[in-house]
Protein backbone atom coordinates (compact mmCIF):
# COMPACT_ATOMS: atom_id res chain seq x y z
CA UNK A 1 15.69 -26.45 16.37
CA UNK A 2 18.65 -25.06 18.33
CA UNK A 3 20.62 -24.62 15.67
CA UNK A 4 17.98 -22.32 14.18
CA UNK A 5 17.87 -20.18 17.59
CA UNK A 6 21.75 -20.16 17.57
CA UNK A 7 21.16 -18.83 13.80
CA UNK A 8 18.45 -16.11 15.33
CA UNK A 9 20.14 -15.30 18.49
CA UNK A 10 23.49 -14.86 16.02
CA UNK A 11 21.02 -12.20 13.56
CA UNK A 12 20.03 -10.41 16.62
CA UNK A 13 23.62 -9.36 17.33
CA UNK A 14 25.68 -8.79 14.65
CA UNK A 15 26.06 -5.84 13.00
CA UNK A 16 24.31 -4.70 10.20
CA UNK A 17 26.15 -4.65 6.45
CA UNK A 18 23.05 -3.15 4.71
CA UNK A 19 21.01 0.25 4.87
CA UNK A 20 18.21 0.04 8.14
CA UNK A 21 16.17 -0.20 5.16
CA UNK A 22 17.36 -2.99 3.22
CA UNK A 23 18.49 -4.79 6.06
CA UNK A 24 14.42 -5.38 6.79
CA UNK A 25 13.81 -5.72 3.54
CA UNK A 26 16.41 -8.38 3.22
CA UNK A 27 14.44 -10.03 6.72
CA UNK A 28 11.01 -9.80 4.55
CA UNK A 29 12.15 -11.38 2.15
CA UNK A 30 13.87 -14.03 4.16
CA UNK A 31 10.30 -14.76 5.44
CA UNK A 32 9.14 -14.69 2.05
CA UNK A 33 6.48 -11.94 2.77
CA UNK A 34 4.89 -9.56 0.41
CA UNK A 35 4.12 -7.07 3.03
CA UNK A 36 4.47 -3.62 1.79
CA UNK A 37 7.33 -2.03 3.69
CA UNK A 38 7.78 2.27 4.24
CA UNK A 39 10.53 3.52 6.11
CA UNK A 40 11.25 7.27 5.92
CA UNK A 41 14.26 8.00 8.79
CA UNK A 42 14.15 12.39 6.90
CA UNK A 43 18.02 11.70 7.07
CA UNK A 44 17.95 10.91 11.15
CA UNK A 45 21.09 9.90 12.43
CA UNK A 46 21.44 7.77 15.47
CA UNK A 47 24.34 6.58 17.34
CA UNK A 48 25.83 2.85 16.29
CA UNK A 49 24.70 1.10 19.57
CA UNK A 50 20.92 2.55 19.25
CA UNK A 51 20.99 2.03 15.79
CA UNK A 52 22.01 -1.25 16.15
CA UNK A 53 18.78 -1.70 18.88
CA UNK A 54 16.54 -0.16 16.67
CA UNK A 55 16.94 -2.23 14.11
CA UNK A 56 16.94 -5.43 16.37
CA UNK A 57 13.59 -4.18 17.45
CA UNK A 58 12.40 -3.59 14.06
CA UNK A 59 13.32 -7.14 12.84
CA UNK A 60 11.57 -8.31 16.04
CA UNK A 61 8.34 -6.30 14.84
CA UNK A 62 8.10 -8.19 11.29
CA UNK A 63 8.55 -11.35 12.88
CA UNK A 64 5.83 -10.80 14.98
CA UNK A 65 3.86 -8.88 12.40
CA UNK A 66 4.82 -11.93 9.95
CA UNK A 67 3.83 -14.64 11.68
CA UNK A 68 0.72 -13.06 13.81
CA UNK A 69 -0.98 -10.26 12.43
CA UNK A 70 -2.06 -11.03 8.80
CA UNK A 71 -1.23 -6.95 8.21
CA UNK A 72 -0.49 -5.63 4.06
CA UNK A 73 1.47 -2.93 4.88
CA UNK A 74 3.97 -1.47 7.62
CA UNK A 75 5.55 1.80 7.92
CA UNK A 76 8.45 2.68 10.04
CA UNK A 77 9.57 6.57 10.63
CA UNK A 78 12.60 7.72 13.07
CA UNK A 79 12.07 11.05 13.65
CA UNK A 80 14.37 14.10 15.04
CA UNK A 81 13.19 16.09 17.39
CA UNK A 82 14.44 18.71 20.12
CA UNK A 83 14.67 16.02 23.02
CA UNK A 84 15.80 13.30 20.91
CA UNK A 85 13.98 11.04 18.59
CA UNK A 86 11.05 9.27 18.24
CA UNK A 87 10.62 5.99 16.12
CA UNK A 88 7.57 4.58 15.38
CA UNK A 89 6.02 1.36 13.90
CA UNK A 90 2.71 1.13 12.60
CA UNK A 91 0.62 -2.09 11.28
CA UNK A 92 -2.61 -2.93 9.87
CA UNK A 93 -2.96 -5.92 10.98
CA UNK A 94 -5.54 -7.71 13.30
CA UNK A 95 -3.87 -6.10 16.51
CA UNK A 96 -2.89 -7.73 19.67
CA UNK A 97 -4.76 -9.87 22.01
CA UNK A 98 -4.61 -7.40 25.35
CA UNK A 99 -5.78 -10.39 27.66
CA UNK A 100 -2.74 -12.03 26.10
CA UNK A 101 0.38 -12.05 28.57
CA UNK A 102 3.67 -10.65 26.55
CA UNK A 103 6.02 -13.20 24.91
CA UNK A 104 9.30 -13.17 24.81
CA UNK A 105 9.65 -11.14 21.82
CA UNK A 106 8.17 -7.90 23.73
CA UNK A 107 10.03 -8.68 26.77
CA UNK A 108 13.03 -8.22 24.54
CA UNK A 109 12.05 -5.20 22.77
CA UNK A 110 11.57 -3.35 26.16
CA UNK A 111 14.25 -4.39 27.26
CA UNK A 112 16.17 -3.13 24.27
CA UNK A 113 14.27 -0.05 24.83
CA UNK A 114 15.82 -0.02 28.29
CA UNK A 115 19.47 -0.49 27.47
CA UNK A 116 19.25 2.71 25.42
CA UNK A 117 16.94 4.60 28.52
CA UNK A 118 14.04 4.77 25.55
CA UNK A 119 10.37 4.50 26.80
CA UNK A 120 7.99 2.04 24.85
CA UNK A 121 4.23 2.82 24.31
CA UNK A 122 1.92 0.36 22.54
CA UNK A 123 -1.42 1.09 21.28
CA UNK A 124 -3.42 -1.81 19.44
CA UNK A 125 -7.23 -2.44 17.71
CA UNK A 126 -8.63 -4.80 15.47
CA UNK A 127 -7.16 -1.85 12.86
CA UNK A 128 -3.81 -2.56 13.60
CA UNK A 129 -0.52 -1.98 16.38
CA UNK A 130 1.33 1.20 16.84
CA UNK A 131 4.70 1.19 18.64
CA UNK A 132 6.33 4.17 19.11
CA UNK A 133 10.16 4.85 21.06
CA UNK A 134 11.28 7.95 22.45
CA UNK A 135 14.48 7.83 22.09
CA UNK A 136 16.83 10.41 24.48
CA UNK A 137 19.27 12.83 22.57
């Protein structure tokens, strides 16, 4: 068991090799789910360290999507716009208990969201979970 949290913790900070895209692909797969995966990024660029939170955050999402929300499909978009960008991560899965207290998967992705001054909003239903980041230019 710790060596597989070494082997996470060691996933969650090293760099990427792959696209965004096939870098989650490559984390569904590892899971061995046939989610249906969209990402459309309409050629955004974003600086190495928030890419590199992004897509920590992202891999954080399947996990938890994975493993808790039975969902078929999950699309991903990082948009440009005038202030910055805004990425967004959309489920349609069974949603999130909002009784339930935040494990320590959120408390990482917010504060990921922090160390890049990004806000986090979270909207869930028994249709699915919507995260969406503004991201600062």
């Amino acid at each position: 068991m710790i060596e597989k949290v070494r082997t996470e913790i060691y996933e969650l900070r090293s760099e990427p090799v792959e696209t965004f895209e096939n870098s989650l692909r490559a984390v569904l797969a590892d899971l061995r789910s046939s989610i249906e995966l969209s990402v459309d990024r309409s050629d955004c660029l974003l600086n190495h360290d928030v890419e590199r939170e992004i897509l920590a955050i992202s891999v954080e999402l399947l996990r938890n999507t994975v493993k808790h929300s039975g969902a078929s499909v999950i699309e991903i978009s990082i948009a440009k716009h005038e202030n910055g960008h805004t990425y967004s991560y959309k489920d349609n899965g069974k949603g999130i208990d909002a009784h339930q207290s935040p494990g320590y998967g959120l408390r990482g992705i917010l504060e990921r969201c922090s160390s890049i001054e990004s806000e986090l909003t979270m909207a869930s239903n028994e249709l699915g979970t919507h995260f969406v980041i503004a991201i600062p230019q």
